[in-house]
C-alpha atoms as a PDB file:
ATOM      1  CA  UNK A   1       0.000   0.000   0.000  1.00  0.00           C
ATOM      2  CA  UNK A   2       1.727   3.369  -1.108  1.00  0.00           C
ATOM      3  CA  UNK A   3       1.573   6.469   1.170  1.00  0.00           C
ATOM      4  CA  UNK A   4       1.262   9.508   0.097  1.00  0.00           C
ATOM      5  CA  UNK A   5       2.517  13.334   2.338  1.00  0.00           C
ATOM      6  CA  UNK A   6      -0.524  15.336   2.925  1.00  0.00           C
ATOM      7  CA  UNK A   7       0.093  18.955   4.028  1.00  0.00           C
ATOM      8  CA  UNK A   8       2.961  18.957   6.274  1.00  0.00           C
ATOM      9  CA  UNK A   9       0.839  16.845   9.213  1.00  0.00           C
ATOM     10  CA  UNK A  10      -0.163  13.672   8.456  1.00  0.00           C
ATOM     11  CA  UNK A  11      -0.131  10.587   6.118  1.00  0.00           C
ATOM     12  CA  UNK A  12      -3.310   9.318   4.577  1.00  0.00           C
ATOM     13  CA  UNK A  13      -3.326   5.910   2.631  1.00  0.00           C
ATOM     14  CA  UNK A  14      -5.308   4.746  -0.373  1.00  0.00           C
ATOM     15  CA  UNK A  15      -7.757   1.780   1.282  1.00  0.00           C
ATOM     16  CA  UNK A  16      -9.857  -0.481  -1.395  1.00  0.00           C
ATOM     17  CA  UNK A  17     -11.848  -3.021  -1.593  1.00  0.00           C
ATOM     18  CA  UNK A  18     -14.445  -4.556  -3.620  1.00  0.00           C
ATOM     19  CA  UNK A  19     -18.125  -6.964  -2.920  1.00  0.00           C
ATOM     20  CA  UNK A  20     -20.871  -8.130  -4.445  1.00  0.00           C
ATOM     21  CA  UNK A  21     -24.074  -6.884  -2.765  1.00  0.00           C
ATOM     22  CA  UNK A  22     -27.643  -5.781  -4.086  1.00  0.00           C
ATOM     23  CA  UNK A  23     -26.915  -8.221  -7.578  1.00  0.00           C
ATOM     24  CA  UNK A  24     -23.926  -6.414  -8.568  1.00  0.00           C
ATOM     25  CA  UNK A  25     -20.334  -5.429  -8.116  1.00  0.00           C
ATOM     26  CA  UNK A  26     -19.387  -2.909  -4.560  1.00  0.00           C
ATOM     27  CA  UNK A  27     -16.159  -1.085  -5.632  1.00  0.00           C
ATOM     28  CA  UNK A  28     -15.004   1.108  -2.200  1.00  0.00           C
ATOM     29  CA  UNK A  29     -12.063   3.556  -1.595  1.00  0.00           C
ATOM     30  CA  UNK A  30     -11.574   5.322   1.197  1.00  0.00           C
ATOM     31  CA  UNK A  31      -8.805   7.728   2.285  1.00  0.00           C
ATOM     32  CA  UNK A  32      -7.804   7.065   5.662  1.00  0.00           C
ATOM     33  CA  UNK A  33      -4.637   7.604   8.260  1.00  0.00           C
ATOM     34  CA  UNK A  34      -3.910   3.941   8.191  1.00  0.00           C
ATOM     35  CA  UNK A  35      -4.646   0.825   6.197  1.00  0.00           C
ATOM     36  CA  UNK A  36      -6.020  -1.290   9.589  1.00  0.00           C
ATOM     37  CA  UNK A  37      -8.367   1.601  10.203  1.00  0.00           C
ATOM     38  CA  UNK A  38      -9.189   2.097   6.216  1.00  0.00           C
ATOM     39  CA  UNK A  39     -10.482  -1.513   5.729  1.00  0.00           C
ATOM     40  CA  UNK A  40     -12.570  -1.013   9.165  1.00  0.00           C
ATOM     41  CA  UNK A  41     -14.576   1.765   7.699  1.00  0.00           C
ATOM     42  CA  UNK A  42     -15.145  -0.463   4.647  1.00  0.00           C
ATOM     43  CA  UNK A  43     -16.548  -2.718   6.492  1.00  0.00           C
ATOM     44  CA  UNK A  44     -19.147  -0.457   7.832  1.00  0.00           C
ATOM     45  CA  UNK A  45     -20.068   0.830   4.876  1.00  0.00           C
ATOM     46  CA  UNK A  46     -20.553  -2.752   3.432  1.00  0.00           C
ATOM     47  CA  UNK A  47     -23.140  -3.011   6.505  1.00  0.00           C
ATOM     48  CA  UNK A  48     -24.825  -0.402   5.533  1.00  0.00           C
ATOM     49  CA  UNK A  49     -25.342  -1.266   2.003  1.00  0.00           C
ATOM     50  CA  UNK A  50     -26.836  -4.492   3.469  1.00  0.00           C
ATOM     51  CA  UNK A  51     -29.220  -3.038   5.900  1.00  0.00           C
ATOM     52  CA  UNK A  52     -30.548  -1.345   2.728  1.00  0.00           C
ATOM     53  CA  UNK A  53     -30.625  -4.205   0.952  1.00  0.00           C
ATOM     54  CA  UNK A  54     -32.625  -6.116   2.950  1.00  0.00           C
ATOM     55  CA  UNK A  55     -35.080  -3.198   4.058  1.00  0.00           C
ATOM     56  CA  UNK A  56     -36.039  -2.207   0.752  1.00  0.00           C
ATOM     57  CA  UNK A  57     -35.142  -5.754  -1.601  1.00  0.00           C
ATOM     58  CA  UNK A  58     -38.713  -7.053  -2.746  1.00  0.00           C
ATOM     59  CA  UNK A  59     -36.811 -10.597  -3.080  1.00  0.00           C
ATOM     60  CA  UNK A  60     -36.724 -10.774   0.831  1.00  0.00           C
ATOM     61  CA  UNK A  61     -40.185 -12.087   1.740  1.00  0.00           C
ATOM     62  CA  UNK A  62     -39.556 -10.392   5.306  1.00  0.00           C
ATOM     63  CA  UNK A  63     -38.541  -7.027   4.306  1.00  0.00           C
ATOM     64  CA  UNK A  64     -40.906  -3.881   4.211  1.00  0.00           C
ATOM     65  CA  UNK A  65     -40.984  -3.444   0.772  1.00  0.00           C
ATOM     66  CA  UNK A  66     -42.205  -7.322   0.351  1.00  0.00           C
ATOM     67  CA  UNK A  67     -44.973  -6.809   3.291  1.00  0.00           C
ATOM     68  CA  UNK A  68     -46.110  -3.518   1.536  1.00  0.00           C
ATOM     69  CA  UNK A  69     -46.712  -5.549  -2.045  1.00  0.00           C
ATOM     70  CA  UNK A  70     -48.278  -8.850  -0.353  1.00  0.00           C
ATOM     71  CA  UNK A  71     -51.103  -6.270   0.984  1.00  0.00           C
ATOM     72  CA  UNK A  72     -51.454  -4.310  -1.789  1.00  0.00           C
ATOM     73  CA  UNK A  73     -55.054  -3.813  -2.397  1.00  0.00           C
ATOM     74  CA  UNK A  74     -55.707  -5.226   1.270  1.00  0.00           C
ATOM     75  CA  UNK A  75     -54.486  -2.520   3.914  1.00  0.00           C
ATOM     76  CA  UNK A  76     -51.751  -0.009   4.781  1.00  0.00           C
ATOM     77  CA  UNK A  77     -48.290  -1.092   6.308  1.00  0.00           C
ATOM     78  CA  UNK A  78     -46.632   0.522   8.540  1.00  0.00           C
ATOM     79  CA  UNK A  79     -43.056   0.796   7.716  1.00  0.00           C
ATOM     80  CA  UNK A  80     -39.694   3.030   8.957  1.00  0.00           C
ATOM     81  CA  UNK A  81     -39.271   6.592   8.300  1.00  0.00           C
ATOM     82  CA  UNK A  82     -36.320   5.730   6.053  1.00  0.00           C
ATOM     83  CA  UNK A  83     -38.719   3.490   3.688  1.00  0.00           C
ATOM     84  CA  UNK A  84     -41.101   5.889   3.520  1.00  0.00           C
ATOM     85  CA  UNK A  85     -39.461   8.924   2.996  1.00  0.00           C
ATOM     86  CA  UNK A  86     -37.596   6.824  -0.086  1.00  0.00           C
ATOM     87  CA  UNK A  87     -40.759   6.108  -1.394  1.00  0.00           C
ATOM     88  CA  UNK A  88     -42.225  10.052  -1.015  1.00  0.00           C
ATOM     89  CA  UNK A  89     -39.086  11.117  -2.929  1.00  0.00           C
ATOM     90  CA  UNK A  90     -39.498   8.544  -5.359  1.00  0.00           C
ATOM     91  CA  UNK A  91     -42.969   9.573  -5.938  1.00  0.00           C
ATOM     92  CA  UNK A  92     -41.699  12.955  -6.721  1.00  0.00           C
ATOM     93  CA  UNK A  93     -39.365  11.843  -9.078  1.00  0.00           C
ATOM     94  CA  UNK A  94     -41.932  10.011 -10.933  1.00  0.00           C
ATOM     95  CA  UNK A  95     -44.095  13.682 -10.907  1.00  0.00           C
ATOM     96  CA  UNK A  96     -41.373  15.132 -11.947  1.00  0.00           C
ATOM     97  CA  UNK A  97     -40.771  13.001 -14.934  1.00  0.00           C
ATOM     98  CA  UNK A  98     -44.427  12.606 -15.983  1.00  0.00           C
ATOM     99  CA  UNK A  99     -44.446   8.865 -14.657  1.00  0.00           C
ATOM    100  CA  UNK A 100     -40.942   8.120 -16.798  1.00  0.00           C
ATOM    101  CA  UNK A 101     -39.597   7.085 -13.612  1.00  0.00           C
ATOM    102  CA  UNK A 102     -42.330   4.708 -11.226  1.00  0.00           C
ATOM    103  CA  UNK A 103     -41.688   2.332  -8.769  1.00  0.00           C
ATOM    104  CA  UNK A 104     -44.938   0.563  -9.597  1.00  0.00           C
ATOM    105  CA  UNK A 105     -43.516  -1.065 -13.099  1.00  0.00           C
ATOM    106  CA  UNK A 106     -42.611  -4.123 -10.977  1.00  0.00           C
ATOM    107  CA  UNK A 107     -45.660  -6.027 -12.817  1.00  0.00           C
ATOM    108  CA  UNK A 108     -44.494  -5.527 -15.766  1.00  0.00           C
ATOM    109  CA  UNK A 109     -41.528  -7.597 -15.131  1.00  0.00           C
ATOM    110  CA  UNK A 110     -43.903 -10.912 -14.816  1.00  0.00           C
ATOM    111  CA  UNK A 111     -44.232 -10.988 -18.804  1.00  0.00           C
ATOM    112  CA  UNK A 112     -40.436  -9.332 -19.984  1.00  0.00           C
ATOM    113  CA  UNK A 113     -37.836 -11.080 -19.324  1.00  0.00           C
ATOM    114  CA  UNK A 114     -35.276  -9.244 -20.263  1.00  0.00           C
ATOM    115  CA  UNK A 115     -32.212 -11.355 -19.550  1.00  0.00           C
ATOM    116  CA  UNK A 116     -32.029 -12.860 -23.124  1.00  0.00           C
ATOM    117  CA  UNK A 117     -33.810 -15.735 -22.615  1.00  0.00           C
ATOM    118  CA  UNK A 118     -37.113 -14.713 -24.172  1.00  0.00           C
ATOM    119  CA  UNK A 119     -37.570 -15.865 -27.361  1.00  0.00           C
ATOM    120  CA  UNK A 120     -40.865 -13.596 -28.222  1.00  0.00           C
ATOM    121  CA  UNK A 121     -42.139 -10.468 -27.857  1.00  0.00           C
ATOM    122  CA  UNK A 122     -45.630 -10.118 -24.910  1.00  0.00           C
ATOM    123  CA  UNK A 123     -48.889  -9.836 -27.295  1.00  0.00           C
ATOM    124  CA  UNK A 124     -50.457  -6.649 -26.639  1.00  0.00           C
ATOM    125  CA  UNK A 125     -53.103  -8.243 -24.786  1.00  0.00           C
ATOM    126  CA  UNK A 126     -50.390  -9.196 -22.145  1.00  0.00           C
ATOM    127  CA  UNK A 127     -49.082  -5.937 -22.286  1.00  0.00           C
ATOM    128  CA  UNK A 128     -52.614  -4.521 -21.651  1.00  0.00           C
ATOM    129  CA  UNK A 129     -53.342  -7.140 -18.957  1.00  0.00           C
ATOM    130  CA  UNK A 130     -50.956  -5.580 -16.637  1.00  0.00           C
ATOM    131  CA  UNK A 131     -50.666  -1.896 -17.372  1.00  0.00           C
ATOM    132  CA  UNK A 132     -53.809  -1.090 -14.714  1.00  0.00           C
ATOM    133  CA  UNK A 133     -51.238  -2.561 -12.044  1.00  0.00           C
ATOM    134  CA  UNK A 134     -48.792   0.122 -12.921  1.00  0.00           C
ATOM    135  CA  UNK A 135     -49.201   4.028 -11.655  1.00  0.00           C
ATOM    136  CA  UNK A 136     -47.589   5.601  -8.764  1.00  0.00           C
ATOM    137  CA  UNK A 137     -50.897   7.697  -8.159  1.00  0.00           C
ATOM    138  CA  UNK A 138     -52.049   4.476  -6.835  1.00  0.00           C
ATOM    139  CA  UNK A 139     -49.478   4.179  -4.060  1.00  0.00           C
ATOM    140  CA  UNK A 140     -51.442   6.035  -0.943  1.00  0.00           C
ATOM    141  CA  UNK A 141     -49.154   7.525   1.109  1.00  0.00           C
ATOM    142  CA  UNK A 142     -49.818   8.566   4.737  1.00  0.00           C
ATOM    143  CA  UNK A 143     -47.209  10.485   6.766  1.00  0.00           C
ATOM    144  CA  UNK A 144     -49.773  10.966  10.273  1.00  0.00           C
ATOM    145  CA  UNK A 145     -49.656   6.938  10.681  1.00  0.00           C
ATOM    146  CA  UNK A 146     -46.320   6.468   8.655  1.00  0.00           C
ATOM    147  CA  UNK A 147     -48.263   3.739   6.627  1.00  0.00           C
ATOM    148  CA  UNK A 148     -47.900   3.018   2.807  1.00  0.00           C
ATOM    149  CA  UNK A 149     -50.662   1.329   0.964  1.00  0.00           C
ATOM    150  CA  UNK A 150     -51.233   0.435  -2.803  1.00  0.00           C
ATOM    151  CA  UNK A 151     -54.715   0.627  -3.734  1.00  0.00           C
ATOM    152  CA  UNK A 152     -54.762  -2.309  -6.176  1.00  0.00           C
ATOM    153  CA  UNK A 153     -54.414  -6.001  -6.246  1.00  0.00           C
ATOM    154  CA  UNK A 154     -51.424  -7.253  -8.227  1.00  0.00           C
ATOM    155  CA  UNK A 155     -49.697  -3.856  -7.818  1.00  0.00           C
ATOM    156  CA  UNK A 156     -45.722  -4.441  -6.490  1.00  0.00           C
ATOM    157  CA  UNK A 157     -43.119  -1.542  -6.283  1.00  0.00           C
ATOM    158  CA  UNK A 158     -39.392  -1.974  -6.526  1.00  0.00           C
ATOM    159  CA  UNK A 159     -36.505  -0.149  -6.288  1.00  0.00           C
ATOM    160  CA  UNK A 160     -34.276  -0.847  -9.046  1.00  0.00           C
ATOM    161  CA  UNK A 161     -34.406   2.604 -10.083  1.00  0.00           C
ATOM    162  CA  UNK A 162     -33.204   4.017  -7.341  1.00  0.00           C
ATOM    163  CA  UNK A 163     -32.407   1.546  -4.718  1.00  0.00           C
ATOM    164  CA  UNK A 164     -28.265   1.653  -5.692  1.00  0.00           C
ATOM    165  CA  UNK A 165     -28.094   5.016  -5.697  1.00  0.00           C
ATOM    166  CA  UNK A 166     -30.187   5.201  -2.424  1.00  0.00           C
ATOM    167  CA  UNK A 167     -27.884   2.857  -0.812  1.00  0.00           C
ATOM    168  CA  UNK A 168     -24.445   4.163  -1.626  1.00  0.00           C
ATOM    169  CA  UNK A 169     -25.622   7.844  -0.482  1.00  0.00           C
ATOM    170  CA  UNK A 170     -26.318   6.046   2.742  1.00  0.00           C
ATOM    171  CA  UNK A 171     -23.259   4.357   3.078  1.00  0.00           C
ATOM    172  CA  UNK A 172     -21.008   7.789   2.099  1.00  0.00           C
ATOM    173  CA  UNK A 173     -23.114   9.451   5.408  1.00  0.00           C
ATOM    174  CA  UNK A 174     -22.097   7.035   7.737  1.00  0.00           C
ATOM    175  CA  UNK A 175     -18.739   7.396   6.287  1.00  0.00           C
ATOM    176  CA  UNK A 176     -18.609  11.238   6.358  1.00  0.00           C
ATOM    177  CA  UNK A 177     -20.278  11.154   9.890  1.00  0.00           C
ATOM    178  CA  UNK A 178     -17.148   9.103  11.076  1.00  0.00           C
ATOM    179  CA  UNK A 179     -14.976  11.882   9.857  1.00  0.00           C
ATOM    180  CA  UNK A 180     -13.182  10.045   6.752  1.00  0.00           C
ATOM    181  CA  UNK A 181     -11.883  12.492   4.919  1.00  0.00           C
ATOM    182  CA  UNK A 182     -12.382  11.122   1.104  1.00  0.00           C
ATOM    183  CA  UNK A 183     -13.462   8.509  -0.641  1.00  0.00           C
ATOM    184  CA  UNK A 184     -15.447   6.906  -3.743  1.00  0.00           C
ATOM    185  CA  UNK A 185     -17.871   4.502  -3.244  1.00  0.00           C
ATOM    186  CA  UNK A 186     -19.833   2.960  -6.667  1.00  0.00           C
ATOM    187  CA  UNK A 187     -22.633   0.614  -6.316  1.00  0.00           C
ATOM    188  CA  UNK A 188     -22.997  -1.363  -9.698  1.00  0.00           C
ATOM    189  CA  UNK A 189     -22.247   2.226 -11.746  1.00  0.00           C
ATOM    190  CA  UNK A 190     -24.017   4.352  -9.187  1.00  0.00           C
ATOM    191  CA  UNK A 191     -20.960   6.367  -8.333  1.00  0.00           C
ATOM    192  CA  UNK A 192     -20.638   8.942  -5.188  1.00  0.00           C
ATOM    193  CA  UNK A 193     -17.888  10.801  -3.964  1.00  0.00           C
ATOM    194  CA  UNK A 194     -16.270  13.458  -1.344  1.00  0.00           C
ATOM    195  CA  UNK A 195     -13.110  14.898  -0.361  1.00  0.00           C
ATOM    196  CA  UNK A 196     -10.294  14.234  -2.444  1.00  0.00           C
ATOM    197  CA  UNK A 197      -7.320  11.128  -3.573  1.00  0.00           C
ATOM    198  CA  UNK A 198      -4.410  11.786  -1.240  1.00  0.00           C
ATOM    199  CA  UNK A 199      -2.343  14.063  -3.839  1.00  0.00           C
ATOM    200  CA  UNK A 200      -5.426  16.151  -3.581  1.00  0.00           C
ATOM    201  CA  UNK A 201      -6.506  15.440  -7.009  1.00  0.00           C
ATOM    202  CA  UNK A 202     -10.074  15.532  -8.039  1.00  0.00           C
ATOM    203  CA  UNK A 203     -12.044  11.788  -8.395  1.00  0.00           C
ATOM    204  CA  UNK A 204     -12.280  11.058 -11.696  1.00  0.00           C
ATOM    205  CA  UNK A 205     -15.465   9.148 -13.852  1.00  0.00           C
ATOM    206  CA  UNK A 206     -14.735   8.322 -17.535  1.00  0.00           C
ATOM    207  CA  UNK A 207     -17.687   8.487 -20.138  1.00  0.00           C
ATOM    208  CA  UNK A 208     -17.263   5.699 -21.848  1.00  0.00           C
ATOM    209  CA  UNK A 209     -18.285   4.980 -24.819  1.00  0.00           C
ATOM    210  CA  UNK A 210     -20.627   1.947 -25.457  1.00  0.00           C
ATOM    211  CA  UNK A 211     -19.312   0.557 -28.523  1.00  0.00           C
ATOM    212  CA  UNK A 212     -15.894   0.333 -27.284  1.00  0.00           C
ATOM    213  CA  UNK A 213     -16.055  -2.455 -24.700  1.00  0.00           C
ATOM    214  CA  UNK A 214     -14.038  -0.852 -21.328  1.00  0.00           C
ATOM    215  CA  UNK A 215     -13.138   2.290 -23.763  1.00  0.00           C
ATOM    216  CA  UNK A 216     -12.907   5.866 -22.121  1.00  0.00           C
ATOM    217  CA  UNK A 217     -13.451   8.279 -24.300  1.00  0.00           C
ATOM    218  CA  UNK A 218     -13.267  11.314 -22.039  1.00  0.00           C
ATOM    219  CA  UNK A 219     -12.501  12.064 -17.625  1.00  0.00           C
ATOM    220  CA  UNK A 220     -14.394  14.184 -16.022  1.00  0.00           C
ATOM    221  CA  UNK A 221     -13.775  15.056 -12.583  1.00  0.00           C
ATOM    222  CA  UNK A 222     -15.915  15.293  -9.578  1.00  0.00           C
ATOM    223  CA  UNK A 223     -15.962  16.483  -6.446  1.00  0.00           C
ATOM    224  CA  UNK A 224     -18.709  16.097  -3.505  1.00  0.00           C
ATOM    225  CA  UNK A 225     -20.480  14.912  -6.372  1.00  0.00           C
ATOM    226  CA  UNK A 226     -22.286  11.451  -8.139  1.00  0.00           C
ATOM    227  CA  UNK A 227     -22.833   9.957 -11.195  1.00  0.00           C
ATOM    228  CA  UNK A 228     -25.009   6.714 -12.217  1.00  0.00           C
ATOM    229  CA  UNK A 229     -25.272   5.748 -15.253  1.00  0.00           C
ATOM    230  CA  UNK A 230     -28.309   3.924 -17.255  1.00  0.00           C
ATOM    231  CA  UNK A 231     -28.033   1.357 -20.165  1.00  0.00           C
ATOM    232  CA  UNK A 232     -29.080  -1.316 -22.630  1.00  0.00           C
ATOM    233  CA  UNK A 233     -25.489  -3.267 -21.245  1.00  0.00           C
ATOM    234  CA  UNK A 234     -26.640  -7.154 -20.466  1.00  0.00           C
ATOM    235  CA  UNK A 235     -29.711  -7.264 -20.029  1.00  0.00           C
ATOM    236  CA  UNK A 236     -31.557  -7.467 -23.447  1.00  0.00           C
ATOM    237  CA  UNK A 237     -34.188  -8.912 -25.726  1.00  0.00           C
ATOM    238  CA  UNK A 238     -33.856  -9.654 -29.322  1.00  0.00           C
ATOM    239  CA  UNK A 239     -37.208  -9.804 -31.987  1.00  0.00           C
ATOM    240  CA  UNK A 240     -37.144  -9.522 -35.517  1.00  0.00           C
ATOM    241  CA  UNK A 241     -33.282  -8.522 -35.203  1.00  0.00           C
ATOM    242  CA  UNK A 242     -34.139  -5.223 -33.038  1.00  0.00           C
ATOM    243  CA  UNK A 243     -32.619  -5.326 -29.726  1.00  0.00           C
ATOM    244  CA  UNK A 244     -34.575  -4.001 -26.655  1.00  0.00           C
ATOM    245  CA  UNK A 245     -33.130  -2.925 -23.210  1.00  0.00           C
ATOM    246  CA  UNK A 246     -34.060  -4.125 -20.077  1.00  0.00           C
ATOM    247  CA  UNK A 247     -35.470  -0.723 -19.098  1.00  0.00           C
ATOM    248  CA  UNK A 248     -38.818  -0.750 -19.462  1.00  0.00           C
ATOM    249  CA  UNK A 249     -41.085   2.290 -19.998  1.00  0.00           C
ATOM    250  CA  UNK A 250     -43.934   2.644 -17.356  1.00  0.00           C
ATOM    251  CA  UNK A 251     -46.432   4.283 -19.113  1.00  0.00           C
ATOM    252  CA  UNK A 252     -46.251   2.218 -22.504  1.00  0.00           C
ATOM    253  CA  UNK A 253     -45.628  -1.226 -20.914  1.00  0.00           C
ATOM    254  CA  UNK A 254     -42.718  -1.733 -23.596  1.00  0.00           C
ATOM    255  CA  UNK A 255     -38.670  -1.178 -23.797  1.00  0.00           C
ATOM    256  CA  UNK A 256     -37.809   2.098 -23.904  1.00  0.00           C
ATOM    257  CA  UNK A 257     -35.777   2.364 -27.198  1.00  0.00           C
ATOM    258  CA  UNK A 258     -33.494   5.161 -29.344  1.00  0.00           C
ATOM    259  CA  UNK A 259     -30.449   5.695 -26.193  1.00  0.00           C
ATOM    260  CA  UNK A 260     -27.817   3.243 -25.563  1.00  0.00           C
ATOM    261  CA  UNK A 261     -26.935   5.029 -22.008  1.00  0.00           C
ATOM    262  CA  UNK A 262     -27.612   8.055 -20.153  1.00  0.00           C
ATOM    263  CA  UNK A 263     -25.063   9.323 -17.205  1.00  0.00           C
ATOM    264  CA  UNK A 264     -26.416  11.605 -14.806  1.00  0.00           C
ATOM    265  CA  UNK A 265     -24.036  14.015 -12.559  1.00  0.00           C
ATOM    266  CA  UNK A 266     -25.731  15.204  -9.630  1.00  0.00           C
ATOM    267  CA  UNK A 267     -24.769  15.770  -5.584  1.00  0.00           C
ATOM    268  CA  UNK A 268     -26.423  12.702  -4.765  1.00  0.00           C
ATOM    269  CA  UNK A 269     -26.622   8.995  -6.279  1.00  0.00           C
ATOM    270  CA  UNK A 270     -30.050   8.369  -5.824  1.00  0.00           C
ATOM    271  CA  UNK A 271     -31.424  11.288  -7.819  1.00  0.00           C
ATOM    272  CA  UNK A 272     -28.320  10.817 -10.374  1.00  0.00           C
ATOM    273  CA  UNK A 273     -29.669   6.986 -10.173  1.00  0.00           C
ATOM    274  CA  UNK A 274     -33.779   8.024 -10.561  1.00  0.00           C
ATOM    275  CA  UNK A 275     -32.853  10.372 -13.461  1.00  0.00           C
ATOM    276  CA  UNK A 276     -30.781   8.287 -15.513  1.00  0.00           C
ATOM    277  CA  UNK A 277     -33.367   5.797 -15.092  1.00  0.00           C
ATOM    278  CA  UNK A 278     -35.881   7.942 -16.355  1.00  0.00           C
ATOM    279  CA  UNK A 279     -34.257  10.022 -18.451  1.00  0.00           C
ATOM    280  CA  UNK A 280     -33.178   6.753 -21.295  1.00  0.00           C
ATOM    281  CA  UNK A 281     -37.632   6.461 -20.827  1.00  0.00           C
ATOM    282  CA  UNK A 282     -37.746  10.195 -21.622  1.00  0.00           C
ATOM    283  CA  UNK A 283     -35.603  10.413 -24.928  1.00  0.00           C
ATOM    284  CA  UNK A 284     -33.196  12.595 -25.490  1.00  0.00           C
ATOM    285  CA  UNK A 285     -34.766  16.049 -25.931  1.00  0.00           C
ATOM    286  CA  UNK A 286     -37.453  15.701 -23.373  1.00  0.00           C
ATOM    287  CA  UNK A 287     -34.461  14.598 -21.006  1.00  0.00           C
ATOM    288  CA  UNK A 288     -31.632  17.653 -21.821  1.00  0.00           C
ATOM    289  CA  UNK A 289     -35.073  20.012 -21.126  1.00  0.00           C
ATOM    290  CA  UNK A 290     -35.332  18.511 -17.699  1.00  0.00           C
ATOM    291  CA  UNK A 291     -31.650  18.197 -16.741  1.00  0.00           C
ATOM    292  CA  UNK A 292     -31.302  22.005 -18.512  1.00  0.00           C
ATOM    293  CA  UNK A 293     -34.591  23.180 -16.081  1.00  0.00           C
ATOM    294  CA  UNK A 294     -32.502  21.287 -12.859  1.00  0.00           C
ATOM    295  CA  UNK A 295     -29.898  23.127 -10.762  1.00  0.00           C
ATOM    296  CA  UNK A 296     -26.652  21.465 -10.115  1.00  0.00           C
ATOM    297  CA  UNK A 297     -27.185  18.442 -12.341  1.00  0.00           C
ATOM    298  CA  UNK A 298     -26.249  17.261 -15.716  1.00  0.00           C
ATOM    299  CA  UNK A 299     -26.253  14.523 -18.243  1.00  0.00           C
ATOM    300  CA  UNK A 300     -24.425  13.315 -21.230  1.00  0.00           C
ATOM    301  CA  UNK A 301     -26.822  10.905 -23.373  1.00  0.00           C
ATOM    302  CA  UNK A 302     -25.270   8.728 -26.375  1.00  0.00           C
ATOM    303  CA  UNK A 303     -28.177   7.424 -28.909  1.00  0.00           C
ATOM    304  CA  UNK A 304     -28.636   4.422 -30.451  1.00  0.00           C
ATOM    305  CA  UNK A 305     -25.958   5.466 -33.543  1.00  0.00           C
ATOM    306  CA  UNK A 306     -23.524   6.377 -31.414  1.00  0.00           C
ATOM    307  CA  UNK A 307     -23.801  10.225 -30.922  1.00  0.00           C
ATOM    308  CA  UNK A 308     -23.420  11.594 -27.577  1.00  0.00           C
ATOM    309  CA  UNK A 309     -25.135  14.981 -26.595  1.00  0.00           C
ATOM    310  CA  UNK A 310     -24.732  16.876 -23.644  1.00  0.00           C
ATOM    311  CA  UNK A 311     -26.541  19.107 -21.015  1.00  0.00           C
ATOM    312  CA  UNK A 312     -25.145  22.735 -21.194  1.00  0.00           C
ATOM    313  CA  UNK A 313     -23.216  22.388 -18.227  1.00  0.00           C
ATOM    314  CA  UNK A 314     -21.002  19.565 -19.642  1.00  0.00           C
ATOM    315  CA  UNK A 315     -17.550  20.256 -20.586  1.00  0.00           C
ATOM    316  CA  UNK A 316     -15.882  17.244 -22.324  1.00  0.00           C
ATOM    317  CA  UNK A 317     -11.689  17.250 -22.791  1.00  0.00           C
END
């Protein structure tokens, strides 16, 4: 492990380490005054991430998200101020977006399987069967008895939008509240950072490019920043040679189609996470309006022949 002089007082080393946790890869750096100590914080924020797995996963049959879906159309549940305030914001997101972004789509993943193992398109009909399952005006919120309730049988909400994003903002608190001084934490591509490497050098995220497998075709660096990026990567259908993405648009019940990523820069992961999500539903003009209508938040969008565009905040090297 190299150390590094920073200012004339102390030494700071360069801790990483990397998990798998919420179905994809945990990549963690932290900046700390010794290596023992730097791989103790890790583990805490590796906690973390799996306290927020497990309270918001809809695989766990005991967590509050699953309990909220198995009475949907029944009764309210009660849940934790931390689940429900996730689900108010989300719910703003989705208002927002004009429903680009909804935690309700869950349904729709009981006829798409997107995983390339589906050998044929869902008929309309099927389509049609579950769209009435799908709308986050449905999801009944109240904040007097803490309760959350959806108001139709069948309806499910997840958080695969958002629930990355959510959970590496979460860990980066703890982390910050125990006075580390920097570090980067990505969740799966939902990317958050603070402070600075010990040269004092900004983080950097590359953009890469999605036709070049690995390939960076610019750095941009951040600072007390995120980024989380949305794309058609490995999760895919194919149907009369057209590929579809795995990201599904709420409103129409099918793939959202015509942007092979979107990469969102804001001060937190979970909205960078929520609008990247919903911003490869929007397209690409209704998208740059939103992010150009936002304060402190941008995107860079690259289509489905390969041309990026930008938000007019984005400077590129």
């Amino acid at each position: 492990m190299t150390c590094f002089a920073y200012g004339q007082e102390k030494k700071y080393v360069t801790v990483k380490k990397s998990y798998e946790v919420m179905g994809g890869d945990f990549d963690i750096t932290v900046v700390s005054e010794d290596e023992e100590l730097g791989y103790i914080y890790i583990q805490e924020a590796l906690a973390e991430v799996q306290r927020i797995e497990k309270l918001i996963s809809s695989w766990d049959a005991e967590s509050e998200t699953s309990l909220i879906n198995k009475n949907a159309g029944i009764k309210p549940v009660s849940v934790s101020w931390e689940l429900y305030n996730l689900i108010e914001r989300s719910i703003q997101i989705s208002e927002i977006t004009n429903g680009a972004f909804d935690i309700t789509f869950t349904a729709l993943n009981d006829i798409w399987k997107l995983d390339g193992s589906m050998e044929a398109m869902p008929t309309s009909n099927e389509v049609e069967s579950i769209k009435h399952k799908i709308g986050y005006k449905n999801i009944i919120l109240d904040s007097k008895e803490q309760t959350v309730y959806l108001n139709k049988k069948g309806m499910r909400i997840s958080f695969g939008g958002i629930g990355k994003g959510f959970a590496a903002d979460k860990a980066k608190s703890l982390l910050v509240s125990k006075e580390v001084k920097a570090g980067i934490i990505n969740i799966d591509g939902d990317i958050t950072t603070w402070g600075t490497k010990v040269t004092g050098d900004k983080w950097l995220i590359g953009v890469v490019n999605p036709d070049q497998k690995g390939g960076i075709s610019s750095w941009i660096p951040i600072l007390e920043s995120s980024v989380a990026t949305s794309g058609g990567d490995g999760n895919f259908i194919i149907s009369k040679n057209k590929k579809y993405t795995h990201i599904i648009n709420p409103v129409t019940g099918y793939p959202a189609t015509g942007i092979l990523s979107v990469s969102v820069f804001a001060k937190s992961a979970e909205l960078s996470d929520a609008l990247a999500t919903s911003i490869f539903v929007m397209g690409i003009d209704a998208g740059l309006a939103l992010i150009n209508q936002l304060g402190d938040t941008e995107v860079i969008i690259v289509d489905s022949i390969n041309k990026l565009h930008k938000s007019n905040g984005i400077l590129l090297n």
